[in-house]
PDB file of N, CA and C in Angstrom:
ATOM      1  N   UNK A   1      10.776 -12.230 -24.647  1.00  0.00           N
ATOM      2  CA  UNK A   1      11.175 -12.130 -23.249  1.00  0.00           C
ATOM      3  C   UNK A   1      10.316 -11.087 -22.545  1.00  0.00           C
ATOM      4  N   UNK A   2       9.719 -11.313 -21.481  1.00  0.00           N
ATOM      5  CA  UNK A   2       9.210 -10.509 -20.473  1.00  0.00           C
ATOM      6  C   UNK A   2      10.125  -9.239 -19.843  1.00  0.00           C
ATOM      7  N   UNK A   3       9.280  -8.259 -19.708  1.00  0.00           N
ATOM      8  CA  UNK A   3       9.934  -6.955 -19.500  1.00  0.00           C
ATOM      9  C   UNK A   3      10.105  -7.361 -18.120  1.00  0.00           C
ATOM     10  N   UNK A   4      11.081  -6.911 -17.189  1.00  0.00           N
ATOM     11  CA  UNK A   4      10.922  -6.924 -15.514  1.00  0.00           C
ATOM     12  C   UNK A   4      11.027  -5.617 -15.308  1.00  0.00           C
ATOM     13  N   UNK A   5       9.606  -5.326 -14.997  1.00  0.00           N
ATOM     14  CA  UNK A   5       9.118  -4.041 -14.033  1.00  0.00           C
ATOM     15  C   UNK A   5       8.338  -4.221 -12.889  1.00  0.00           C
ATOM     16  N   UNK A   6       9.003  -3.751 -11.967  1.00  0.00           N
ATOM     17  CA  UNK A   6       8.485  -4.216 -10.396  1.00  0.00           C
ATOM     18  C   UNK A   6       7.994  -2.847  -9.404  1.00  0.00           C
ATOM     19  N   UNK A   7       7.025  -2.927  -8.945  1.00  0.00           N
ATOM     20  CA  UNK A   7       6.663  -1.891  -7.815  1.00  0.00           C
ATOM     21  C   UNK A   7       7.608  -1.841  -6.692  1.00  0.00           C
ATOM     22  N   UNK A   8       7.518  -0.992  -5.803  1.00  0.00           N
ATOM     23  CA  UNK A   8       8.651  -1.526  -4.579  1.00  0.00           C
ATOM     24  C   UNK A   8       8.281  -0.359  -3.563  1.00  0.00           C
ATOM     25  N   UNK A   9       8.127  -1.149  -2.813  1.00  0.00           N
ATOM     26  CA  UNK A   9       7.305  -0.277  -0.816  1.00  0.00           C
ATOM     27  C   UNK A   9       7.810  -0.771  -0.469  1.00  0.00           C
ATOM     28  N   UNK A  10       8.071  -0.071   0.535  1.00  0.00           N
ATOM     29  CA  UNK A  10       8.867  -0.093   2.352  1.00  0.00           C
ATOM     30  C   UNK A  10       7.883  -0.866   2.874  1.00  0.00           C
ATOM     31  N   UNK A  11       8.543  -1.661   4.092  1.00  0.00           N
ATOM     32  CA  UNK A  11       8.059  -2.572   5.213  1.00  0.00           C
ATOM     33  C   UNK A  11       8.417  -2.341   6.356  1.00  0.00           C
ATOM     34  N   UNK A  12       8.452  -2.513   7.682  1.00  0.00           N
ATOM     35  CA  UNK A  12       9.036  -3.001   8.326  1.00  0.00           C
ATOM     36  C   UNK A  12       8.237  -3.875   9.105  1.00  0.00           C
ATOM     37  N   UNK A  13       9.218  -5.202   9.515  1.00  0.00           N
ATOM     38  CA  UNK A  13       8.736  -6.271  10.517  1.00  0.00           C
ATOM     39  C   UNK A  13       9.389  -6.309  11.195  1.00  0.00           C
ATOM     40  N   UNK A  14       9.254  -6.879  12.423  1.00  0.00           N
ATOM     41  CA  UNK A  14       9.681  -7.030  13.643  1.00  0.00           C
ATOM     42  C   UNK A  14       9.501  -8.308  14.476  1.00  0.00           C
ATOM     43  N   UNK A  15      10.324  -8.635  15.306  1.00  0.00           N
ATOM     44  CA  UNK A  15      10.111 -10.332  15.824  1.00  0.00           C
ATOM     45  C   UNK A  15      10.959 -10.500  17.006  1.00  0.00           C
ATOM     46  N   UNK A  16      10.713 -11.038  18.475  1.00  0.00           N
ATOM     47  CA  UNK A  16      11.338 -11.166  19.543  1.00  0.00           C
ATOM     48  C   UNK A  16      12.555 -12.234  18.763  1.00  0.00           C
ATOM     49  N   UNK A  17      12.115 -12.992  18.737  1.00  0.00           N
ATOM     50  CA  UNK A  17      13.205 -13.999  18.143  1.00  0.00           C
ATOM     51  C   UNK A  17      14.649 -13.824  17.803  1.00  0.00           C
ATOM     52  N   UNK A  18      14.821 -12.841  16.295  1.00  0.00           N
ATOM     53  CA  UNK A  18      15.663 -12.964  15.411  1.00  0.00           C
ATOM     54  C   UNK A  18      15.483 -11.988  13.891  1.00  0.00           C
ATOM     55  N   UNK A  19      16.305 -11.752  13.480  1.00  0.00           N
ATOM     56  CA  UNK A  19      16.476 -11.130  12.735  1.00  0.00           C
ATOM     57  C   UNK A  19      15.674 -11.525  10.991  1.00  0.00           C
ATOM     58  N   UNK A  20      16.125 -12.848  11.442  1.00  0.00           N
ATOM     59  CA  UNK A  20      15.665 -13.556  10.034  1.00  0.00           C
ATOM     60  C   UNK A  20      14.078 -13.672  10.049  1.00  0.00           C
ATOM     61  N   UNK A  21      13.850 -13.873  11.300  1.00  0.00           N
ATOM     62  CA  UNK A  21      12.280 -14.109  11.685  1.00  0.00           C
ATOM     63  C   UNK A  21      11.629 -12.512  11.721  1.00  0.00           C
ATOM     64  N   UNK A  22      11.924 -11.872  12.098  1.00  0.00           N
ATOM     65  CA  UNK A  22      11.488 -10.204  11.548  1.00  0.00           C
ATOM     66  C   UNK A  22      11.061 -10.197   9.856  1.00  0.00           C
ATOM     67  N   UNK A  23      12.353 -10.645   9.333  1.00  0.00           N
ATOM     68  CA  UNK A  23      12.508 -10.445   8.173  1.00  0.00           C
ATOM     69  C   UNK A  23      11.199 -11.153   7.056  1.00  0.00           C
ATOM     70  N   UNK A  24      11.152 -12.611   7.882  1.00  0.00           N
ATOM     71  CA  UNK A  24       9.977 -13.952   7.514  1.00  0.00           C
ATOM     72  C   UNK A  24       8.597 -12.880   7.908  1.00  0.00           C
ATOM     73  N   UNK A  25       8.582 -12.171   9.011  1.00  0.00           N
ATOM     74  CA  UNK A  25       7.291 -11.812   9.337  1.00  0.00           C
ATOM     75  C   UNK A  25       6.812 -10.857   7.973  1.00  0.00           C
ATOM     76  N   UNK A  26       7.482 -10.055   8.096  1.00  0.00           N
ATOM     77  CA  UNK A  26       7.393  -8.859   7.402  1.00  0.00           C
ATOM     78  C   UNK A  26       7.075  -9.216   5.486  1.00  0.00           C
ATOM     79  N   UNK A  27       7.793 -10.137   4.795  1.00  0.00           N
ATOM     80  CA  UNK A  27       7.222 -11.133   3.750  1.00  0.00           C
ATOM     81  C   UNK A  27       5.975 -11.303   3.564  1.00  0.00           C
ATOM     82  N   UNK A  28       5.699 -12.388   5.141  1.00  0.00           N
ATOM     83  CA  UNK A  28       4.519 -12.917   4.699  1.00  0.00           C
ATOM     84  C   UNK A  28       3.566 -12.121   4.743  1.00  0.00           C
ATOM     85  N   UNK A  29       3.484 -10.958   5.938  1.00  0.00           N
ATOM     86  CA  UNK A  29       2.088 -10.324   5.701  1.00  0.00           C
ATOM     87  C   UNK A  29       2.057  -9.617   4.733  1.00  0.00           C
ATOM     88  N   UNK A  30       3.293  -8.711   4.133  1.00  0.00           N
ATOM     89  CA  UNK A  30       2.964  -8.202   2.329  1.00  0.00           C
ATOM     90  C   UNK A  30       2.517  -9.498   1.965  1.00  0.00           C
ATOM     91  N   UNK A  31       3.102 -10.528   1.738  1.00  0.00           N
ATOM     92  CA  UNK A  31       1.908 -11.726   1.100  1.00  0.00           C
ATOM     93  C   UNK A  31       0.867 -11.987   1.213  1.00  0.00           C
ATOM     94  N   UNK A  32       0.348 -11.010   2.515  1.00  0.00           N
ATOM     95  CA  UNK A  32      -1.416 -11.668   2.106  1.00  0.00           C
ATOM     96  C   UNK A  32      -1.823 -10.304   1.317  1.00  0.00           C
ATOM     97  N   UNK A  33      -1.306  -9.311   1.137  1.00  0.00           N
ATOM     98  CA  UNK A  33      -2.206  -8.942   0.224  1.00  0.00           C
ATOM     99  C   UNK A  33      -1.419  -7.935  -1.152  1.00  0.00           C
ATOM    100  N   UNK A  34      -0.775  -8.423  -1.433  1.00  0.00           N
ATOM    101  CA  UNK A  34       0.174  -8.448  -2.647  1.00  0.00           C
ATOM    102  C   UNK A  34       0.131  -9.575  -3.284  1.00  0.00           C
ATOM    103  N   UNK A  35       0.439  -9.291  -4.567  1.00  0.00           N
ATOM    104  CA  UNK A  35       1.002 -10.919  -5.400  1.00  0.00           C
ATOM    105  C   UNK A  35       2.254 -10.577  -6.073  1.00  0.00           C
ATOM    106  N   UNK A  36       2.765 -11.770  -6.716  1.00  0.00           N
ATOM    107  CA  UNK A  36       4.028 -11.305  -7.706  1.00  0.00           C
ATOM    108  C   UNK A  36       5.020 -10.906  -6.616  1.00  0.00           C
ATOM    109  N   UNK A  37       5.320 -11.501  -5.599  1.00  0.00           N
ATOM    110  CA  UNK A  37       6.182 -10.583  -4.505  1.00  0.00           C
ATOM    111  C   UNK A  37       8.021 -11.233  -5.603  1.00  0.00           C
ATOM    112  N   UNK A  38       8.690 -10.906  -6.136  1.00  0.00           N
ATOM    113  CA  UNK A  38      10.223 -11.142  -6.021  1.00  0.00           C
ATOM    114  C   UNK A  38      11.325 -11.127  -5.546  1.00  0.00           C
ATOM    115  N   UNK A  39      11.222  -9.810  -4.646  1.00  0.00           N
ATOM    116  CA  UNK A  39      12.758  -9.581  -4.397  1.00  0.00           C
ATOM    117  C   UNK A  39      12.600  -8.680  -2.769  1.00  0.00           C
ATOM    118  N   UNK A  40      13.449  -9.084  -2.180  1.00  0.00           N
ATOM    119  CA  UNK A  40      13.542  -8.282  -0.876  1.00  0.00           C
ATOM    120  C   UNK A  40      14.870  -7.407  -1.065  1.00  0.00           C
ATOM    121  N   UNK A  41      14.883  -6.306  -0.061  1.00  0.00           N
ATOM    122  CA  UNK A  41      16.425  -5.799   0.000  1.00  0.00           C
ATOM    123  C   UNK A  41      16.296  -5.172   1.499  1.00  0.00           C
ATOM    124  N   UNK A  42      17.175  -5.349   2.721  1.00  0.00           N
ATOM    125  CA  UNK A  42      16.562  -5.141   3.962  1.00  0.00           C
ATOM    126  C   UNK A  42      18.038  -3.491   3.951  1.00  0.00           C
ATOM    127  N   UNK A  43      17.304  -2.556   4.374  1.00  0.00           N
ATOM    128  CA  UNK A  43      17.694  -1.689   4.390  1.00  0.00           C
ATOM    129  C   UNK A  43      18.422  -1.008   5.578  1.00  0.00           C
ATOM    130  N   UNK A  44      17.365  -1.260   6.789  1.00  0.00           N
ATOM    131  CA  UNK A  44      17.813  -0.761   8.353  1.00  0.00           C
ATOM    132  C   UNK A  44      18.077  -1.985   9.015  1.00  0.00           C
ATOM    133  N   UNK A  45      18.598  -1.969   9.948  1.00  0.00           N
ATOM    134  CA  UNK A  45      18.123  -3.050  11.021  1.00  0.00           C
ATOM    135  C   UNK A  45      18.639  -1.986  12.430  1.00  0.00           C
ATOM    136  N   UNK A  46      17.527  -2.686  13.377  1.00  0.00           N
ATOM    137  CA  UNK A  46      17.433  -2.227  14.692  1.00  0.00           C
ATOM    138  C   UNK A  46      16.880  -2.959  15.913  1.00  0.00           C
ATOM    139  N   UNK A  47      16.849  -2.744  17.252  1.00  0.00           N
ATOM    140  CA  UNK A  47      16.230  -3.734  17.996  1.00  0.00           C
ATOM    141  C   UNK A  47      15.981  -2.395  19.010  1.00  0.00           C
ATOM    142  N   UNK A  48      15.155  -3.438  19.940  1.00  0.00           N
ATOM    143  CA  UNK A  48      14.975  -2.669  21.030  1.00  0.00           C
ATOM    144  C   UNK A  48      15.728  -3.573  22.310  1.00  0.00           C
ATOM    145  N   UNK A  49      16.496  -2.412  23.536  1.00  0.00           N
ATOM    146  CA  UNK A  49      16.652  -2.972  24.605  1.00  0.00           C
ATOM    147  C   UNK A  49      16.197  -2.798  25.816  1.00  0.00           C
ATOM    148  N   UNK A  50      16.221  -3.783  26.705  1.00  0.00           N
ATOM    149  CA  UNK A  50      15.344  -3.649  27.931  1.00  0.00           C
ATOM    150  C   UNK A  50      16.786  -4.662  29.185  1.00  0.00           C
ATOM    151  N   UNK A  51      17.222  -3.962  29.897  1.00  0.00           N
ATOM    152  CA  UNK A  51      18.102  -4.116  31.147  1.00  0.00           C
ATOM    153  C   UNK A  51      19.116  -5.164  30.678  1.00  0.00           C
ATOM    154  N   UNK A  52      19.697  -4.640  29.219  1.00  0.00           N
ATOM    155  CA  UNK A  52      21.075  -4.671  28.479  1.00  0.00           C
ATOM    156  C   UNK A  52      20.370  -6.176  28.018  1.00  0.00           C
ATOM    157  N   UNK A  53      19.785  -6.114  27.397  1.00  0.00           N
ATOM    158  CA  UNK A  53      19.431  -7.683  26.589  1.00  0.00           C
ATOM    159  C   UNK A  53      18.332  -7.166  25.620  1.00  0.00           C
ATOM    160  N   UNK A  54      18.606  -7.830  24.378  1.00  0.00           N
ATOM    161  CA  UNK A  54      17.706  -7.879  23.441  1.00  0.00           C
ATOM    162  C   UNK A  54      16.268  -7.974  23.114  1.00  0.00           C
ATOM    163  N   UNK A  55      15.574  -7.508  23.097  1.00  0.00           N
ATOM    164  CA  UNK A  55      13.767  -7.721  23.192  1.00  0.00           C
ATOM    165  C   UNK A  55      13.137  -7.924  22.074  1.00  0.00           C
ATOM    166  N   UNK A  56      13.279  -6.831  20.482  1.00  0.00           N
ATOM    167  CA  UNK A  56      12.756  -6.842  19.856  1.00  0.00           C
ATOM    168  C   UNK A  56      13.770  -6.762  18.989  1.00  0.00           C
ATOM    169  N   UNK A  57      13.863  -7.284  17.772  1.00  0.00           N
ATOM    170  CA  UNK A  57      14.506  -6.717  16.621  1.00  0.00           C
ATOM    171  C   UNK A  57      13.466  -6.431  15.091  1.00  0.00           C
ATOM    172  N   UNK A  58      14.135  -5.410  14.600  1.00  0.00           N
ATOM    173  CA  UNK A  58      13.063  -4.663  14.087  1.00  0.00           C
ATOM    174  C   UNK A  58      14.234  -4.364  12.233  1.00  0.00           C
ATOM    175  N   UNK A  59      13.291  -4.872  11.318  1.00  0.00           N
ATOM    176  CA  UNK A  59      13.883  -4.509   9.815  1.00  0.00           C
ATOM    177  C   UNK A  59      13.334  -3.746   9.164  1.00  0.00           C
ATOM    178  N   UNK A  60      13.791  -3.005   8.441  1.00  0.00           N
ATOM    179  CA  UNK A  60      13.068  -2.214   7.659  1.00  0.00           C
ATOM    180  C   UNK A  60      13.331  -2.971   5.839  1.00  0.00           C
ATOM    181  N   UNK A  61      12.209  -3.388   5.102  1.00  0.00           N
ATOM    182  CA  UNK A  61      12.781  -3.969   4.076  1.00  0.00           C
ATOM    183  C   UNK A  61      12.063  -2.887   2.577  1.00  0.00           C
ATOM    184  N   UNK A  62      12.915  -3.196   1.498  1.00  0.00           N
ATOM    185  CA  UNK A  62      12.278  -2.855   0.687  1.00  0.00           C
ATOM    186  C   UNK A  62      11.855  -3.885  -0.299  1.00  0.00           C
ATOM    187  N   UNK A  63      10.453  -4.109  -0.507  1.00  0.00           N
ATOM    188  CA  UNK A  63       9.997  -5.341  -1.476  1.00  0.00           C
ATOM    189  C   UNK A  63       9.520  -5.093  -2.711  1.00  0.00           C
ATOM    190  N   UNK A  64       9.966  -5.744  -3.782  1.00  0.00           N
ATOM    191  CA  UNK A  64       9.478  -5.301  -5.091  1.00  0.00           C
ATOM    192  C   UNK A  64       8.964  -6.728  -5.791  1.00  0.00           C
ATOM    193  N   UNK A  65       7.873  -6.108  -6.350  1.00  0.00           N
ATOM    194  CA  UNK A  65       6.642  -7.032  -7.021  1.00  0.00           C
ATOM    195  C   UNK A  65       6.543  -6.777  -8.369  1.00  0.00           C
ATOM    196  N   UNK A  66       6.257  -7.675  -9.292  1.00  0.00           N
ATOM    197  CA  UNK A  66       6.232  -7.913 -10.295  1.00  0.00           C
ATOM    198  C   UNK A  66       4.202  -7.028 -10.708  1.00  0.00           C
ATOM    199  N   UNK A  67       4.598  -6.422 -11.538  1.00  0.00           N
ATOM    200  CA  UNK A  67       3.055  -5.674 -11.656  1.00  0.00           C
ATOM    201  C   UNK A  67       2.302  -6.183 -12.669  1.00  0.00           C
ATOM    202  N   UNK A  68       0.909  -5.919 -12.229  1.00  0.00           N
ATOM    203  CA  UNK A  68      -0.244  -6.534 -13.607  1.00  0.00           C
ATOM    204  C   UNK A  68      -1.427  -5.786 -13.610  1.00  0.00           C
ATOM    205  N   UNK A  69      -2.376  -6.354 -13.979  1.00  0.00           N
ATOM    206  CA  UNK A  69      -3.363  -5.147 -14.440  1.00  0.00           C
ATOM    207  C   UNK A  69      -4.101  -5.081 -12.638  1.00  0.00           C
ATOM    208  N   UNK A  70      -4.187  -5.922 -11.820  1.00  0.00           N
ATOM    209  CA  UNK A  70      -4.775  -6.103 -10.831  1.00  0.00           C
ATOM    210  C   UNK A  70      -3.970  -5.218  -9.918  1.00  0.00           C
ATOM    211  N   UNK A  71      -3.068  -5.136  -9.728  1.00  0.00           N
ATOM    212  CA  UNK A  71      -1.886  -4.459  -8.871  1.00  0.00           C
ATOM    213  C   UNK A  71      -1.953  -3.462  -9.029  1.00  0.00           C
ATOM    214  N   UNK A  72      -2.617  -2.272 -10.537  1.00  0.00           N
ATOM    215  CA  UNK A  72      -2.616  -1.285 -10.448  1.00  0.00           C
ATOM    216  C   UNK A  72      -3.333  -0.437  -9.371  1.00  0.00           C
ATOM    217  N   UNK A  73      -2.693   0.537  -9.007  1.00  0.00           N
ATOM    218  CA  UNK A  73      -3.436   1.552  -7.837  1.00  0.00           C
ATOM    219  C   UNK A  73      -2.862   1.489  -6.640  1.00  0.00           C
ATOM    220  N   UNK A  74      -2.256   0.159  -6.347  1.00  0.00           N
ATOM    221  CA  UNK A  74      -1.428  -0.156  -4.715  1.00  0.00           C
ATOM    222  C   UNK A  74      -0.965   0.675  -4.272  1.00  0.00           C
TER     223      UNK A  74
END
């Protein structure tokens, strides 16, 4: 059986939209330059307002990756 040991950095994304779509943003761009991504855990959430309505919403996530010899140094 494979050991599970994972790295894990802070994110945050952000998205006019939605919460979930913050959340999608923030994924994919650790995906372009990470690999092995597994597990999210969203820690903050926040938005910004502008004349009592919603503008931005903003996550803070923590992502943990599965490590290999390439990953070392991140």
């Amino acid at each position: 059986m494979e050991d599970h040991v994972y790295r894990i950095i802070e994110i945050s994304g952000s998205s006019q939209t939605s919460i979930e779509d913050a959340i999608q943003s923030a994924v994919s761009r650790a995906g372009r330059t990470l690999r092995n991504l597994r597990w999210f855990e969203v820690l903050q959430t926040r938005g910004h307002l502008e004349d009592g309505k919603v503008q931005h919403y903003q996550v803070v996530l923590k992502i943990g990756f599965t490590i290999d010899d390439t990953n070392i140094g991140v």
